[in-house]
PDB file of N, CA and C in Angstrom:
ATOM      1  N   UNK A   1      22.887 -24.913 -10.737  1.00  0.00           N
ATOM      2  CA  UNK A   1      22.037 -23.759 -10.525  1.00  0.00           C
ATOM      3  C   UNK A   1      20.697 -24.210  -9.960  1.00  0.00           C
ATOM      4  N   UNK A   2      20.320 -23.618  -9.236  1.00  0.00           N
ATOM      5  CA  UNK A   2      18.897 -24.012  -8.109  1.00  0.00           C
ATOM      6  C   UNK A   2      17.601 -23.244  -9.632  1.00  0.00           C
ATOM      7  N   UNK A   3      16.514 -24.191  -9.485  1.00  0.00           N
ATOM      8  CA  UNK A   3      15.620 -23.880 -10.505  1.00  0.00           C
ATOM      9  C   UNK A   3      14.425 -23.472  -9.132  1.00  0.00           C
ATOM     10  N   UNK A   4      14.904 -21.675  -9.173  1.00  0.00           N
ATOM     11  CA  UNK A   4      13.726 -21.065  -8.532  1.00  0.00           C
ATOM     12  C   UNK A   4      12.487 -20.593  -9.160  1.00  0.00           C
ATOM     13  N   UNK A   5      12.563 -20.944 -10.538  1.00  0.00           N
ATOM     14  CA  UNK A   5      11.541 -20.199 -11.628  1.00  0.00           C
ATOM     15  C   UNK A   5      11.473 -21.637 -12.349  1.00  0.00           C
ATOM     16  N   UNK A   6      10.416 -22.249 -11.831  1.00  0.00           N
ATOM     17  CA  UNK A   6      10.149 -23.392 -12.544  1.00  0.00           C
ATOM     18  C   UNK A   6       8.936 -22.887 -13.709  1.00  0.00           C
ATOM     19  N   UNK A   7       8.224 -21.839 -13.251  1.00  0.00           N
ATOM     20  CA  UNK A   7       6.947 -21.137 -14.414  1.00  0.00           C
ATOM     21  C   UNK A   7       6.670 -20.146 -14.043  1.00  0.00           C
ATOM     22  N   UNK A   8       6.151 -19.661 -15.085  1.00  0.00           N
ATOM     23  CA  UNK A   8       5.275 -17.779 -14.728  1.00  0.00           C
ATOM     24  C   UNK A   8       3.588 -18.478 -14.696  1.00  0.00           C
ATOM     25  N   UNK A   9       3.586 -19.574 -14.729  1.00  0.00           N
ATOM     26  CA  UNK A   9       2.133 -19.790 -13.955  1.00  0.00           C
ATOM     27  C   UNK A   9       1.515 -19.879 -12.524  1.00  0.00           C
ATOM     28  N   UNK A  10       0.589 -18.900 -12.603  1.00  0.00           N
ATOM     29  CA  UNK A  10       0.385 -19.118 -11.246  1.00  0.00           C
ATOM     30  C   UNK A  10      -0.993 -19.075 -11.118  1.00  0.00           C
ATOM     31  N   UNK A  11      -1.801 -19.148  -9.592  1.00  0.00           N
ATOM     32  CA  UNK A  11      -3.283 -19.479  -9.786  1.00  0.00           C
ATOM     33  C   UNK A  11      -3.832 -17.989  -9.762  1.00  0.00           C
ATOM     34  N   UNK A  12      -3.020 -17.078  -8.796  1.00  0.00           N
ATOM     35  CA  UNK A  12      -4.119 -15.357  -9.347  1.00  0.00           C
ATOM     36  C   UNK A  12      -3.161 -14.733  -9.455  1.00  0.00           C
ATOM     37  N   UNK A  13      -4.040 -13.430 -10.000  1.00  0.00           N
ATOM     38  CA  UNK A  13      -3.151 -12.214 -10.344  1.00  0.00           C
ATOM     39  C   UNK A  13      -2.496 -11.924  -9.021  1.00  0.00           C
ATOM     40  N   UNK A  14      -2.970 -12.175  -7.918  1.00  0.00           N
ATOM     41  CA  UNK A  14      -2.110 -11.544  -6.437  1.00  0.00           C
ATOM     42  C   UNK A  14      -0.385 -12.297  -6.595  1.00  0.00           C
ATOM     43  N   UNK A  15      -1.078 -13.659  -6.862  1.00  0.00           N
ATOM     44  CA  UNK A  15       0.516 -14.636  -7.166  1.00  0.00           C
ATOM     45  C   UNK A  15       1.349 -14.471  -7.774  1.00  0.00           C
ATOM     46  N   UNK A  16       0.986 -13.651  -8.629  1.00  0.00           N
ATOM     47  CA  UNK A  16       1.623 -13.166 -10.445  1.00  0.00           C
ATOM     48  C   UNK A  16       2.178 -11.651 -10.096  1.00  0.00           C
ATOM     49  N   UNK A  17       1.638 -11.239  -9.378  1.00  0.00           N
ATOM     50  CA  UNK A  17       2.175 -10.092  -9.015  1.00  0.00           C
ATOM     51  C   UNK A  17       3.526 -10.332  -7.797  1.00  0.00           C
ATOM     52  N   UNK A  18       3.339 -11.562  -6.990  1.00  0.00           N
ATOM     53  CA  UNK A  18       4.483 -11.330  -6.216  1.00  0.00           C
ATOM     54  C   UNK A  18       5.510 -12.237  -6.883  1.00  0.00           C
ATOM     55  N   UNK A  19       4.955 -12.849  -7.552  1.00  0.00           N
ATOM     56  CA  UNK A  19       6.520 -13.394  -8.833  1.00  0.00           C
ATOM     57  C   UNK A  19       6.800 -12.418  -9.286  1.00  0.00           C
ATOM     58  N   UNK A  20       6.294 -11.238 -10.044  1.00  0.00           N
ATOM     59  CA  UNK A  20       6.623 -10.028 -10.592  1.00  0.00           C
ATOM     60  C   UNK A  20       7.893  -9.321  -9.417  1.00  0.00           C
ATOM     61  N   UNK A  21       7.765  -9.564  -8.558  1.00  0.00           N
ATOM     62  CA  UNK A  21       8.540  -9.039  -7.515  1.00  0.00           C
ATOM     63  C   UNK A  21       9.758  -9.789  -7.131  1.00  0.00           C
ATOM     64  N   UNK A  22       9.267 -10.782  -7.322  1.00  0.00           N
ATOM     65  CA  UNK A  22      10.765 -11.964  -6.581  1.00  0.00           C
ATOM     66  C   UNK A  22      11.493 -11.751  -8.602  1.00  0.00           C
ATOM     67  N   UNK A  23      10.910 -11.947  -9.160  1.00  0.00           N
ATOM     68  CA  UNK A  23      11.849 -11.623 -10.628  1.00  0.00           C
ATOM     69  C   UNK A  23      12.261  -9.868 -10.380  1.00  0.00           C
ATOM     70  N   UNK A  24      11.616  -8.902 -10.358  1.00  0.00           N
ATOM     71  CA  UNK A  24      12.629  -8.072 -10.137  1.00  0.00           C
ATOM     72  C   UNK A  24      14.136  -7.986  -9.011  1.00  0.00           C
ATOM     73  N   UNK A  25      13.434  -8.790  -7.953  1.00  0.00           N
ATOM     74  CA  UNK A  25      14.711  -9.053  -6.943  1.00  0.00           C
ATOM     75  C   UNK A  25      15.535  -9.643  -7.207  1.00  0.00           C
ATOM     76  N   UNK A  26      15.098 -11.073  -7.954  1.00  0.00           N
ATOM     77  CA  UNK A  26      16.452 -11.599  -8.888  1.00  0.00           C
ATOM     78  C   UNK A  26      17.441 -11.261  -9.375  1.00  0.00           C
ATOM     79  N   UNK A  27      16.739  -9.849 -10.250  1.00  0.00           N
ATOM     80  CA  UNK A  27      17.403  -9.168 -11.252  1.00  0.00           C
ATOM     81  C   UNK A  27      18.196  -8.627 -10.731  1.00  0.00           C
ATOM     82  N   UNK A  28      18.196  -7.838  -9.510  1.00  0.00           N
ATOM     83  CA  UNK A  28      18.984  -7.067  -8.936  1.00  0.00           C
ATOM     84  C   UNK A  28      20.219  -7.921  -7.977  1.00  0.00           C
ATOM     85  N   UNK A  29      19.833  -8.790  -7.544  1.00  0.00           N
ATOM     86  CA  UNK A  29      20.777  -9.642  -6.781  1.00  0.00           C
ATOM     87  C   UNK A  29      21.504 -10.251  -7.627  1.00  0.00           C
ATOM     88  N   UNK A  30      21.380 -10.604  -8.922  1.00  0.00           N
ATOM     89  CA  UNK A  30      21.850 -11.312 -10.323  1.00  0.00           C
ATOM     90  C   UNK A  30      22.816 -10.355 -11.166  1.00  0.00           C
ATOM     91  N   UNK A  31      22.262  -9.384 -11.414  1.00  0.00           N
ATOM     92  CA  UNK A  31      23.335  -8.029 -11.752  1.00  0.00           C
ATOM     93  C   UNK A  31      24.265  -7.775 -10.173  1.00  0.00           C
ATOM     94  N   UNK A  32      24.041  -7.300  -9.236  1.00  0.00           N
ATOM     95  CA  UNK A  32      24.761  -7.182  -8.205  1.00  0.00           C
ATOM     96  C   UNK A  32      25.031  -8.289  -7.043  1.00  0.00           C
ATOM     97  N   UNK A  33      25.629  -9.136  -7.162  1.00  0.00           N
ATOM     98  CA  UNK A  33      26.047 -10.466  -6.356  1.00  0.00           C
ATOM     99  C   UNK A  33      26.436 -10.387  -4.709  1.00  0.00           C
ATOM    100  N   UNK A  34      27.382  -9.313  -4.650  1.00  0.00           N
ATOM    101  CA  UNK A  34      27.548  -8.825  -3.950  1.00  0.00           C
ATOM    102  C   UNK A  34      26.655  -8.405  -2.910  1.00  0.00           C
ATOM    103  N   UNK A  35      26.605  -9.175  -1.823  1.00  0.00           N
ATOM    104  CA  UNK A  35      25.437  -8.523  -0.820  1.00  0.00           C
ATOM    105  C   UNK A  35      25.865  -7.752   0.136  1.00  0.00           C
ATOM    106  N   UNK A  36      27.129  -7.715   0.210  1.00  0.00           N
ATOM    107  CA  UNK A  36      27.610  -6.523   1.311  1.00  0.00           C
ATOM    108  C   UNK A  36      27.480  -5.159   0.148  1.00  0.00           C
ATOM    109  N   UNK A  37      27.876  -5.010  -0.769  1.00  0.00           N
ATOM    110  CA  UNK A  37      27.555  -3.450  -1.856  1.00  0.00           C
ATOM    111  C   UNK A  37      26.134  -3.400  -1.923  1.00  0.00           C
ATOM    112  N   UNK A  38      24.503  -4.533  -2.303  1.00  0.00           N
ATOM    113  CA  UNK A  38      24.030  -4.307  -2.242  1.00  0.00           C
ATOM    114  C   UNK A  38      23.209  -3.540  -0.999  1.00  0.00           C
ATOM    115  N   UNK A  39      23.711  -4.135  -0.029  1.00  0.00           N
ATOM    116  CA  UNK A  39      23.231  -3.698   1.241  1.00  0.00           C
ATOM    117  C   UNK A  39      23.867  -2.095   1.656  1.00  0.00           C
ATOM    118  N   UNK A  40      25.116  -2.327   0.891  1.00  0.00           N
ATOM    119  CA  UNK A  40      25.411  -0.492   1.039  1.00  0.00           C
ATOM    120  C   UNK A  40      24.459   0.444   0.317  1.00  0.00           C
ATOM    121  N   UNK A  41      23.888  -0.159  -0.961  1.00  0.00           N
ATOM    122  CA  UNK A  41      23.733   0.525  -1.553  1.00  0.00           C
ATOM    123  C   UNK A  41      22.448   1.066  -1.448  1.00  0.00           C
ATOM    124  N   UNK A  42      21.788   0.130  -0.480  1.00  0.00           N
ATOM    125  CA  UNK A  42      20.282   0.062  -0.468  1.00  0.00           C
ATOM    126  C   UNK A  42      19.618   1.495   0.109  1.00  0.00           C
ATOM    127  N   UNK A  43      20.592   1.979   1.358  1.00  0.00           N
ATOM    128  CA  UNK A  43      19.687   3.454   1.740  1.00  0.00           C
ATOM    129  C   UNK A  43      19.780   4.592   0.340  1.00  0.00           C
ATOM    130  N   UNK A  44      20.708   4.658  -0.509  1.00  0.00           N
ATOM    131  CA  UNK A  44      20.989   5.487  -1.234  1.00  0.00           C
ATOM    132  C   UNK A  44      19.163   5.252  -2.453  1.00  0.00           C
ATOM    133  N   UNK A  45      19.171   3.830  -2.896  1.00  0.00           N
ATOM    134  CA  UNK A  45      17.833   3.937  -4.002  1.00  0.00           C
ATOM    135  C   UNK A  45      16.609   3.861  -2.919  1.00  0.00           C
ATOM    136  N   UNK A  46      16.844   3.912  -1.464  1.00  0.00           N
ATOM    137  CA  UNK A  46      15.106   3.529  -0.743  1.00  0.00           C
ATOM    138  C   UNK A  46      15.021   5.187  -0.322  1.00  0.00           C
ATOM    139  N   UNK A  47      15.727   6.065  -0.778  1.00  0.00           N
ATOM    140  CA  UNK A  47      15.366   7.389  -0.680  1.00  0.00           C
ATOM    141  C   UNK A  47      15.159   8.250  -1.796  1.00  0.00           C
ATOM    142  N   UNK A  48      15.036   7.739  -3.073  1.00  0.00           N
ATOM    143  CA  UNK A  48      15.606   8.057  -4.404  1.00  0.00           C
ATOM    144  C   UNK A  48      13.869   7.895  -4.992  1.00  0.00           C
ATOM    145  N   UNK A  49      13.399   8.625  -5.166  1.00  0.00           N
ATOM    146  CA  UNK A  49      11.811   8.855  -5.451  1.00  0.00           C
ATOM    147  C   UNK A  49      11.741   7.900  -6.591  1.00  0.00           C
ATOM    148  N   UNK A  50      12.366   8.543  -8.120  1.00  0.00           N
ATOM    149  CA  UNK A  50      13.378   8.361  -9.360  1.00  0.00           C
ATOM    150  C   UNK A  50      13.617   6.545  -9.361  1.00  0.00           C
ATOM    151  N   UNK A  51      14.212   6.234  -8.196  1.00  0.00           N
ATOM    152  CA  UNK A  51      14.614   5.239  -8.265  1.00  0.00           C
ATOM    153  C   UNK A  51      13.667   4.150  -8.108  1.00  0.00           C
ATOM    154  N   UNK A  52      13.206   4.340  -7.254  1.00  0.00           N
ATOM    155  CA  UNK A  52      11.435   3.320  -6.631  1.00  0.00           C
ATOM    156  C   UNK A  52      10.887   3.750  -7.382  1.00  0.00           C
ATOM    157  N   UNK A  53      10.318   4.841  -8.381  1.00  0.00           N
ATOM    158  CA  UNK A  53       9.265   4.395  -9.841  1.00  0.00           C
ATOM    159  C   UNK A  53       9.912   3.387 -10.503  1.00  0.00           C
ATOM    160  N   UNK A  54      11.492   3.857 -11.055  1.00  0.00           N
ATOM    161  CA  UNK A  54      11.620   2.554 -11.752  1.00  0.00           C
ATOM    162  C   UNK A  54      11.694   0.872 -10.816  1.00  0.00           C
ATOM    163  N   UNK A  55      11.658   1.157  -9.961  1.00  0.00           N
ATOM    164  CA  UNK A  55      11.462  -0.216  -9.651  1.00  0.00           C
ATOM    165  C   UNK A  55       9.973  -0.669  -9.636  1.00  0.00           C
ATOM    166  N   UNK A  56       9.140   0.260  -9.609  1.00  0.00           N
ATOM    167  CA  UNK A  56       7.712   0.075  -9.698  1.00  0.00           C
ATOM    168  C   UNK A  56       7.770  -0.493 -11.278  1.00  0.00           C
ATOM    169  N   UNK A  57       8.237   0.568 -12.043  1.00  0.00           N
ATOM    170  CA  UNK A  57       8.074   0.004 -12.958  1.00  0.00           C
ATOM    171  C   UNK A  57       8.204  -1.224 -13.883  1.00  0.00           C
ATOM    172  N   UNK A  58       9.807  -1.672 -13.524  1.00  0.00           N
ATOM    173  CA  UNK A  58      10.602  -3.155 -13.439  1.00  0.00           C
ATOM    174  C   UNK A  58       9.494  -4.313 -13.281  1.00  0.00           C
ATOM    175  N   UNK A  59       8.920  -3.867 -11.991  1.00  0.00           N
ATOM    176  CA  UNK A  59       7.424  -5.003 -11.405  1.00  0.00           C
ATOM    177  C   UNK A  59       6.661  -5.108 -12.734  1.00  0.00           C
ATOM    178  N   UNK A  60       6.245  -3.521 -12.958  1.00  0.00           N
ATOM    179  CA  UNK A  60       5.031  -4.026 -13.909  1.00  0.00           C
ATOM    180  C   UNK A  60       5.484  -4.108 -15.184  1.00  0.00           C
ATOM    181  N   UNK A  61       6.314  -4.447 -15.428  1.00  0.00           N
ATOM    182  CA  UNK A  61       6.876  -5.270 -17.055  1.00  0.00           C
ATOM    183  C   UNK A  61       6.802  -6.883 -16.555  1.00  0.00           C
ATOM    184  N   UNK A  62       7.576  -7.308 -15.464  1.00  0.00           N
ATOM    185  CA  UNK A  62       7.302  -8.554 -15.324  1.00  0.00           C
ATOM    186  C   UNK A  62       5.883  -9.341 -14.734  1.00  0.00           C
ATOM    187  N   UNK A  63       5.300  -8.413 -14.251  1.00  0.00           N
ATOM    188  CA  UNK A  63       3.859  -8.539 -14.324  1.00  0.00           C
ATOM    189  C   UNK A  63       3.052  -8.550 -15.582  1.00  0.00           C
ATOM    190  N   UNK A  64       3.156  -7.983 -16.407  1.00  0.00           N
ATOM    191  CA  UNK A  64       2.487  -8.206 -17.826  1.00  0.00           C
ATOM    192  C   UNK A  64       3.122  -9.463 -18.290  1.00  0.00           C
ATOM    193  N   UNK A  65       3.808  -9.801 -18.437  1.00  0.00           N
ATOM    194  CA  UNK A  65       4.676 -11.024 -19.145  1.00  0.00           C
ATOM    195  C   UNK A  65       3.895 -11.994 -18.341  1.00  0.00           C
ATOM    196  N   UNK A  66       4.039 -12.175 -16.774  1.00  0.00           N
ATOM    197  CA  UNK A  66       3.025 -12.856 -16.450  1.00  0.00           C
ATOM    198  C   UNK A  66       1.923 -13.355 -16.676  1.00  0.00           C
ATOM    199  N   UNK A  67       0.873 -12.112 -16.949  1.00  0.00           N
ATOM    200  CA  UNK A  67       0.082 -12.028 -17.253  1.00  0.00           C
ATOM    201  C   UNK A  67      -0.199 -12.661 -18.260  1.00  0.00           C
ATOM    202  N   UNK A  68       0.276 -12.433 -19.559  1.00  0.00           N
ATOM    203  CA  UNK A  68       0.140 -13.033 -20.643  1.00  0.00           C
ATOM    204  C   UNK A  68       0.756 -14.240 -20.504  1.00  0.00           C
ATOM    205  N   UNK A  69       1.379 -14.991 -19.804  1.00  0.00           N
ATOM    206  CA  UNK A  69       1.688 -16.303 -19.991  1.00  0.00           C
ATOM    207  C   UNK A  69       0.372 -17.000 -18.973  1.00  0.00           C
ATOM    208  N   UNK A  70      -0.537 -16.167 -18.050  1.00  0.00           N
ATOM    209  CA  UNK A  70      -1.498 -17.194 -17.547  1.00  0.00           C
ATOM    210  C   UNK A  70      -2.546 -16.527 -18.280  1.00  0.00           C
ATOM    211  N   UNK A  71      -2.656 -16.040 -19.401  1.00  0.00           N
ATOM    212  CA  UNK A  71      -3.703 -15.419 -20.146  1.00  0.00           C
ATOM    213  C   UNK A  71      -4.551 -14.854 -19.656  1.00  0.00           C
ATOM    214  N   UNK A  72      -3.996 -13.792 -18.720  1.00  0.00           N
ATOM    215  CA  UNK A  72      -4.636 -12.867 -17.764  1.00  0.00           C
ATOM    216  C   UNK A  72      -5.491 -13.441 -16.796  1.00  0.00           C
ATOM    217  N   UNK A  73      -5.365 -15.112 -16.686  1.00  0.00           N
ATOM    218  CA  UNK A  73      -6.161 -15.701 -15.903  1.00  0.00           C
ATOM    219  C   UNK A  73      -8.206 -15.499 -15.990  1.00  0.00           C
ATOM    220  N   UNK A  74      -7.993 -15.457 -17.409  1.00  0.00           N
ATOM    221  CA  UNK A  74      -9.499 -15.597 -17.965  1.00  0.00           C
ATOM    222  C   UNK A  74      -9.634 -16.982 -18.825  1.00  0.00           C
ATOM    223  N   UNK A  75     -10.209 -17.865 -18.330  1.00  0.00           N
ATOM    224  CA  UNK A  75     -10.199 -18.970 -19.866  1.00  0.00           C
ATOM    225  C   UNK A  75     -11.430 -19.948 -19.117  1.00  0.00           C
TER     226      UNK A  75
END
């Protein structure tokens, strides 16, 4: 297995936020393997209002976790 997540440390919140993003993409490519279904499936949730909050939302759970592992980047 390729070690793409060596840490949730990073130097700013901008960084921490686009790990927040490549971990939600994970998630989804990791549950769905398949890149020909994902790719079907993709116009159906990039029109889905419903669907892009929760992916907004997905971000900002793994953004807090972030967060708290670089201690909000205050120290």
């Amino acid at each position: 297995m390729q070690d793409w997540l060596p840490t949730l440390i990073t130097e700013t919140p901008e960084l921490g936020f686009e790990l927040a993003i490549k971990l939600s993409r994970m998630g989804v490519k990791k549950t769905q393997p398949d890149m020909e279904k994902l790719k079907k499936l993709r116009p159906d949730y990039s029109e889905n209002s419903a669907l892009l909050i929760e992916s907004s939302k997905t971000i900002a759970i793994h953004f807090q976790t972030i967060s708290l592992a670089n201690k909000h980047w205050v120290e």
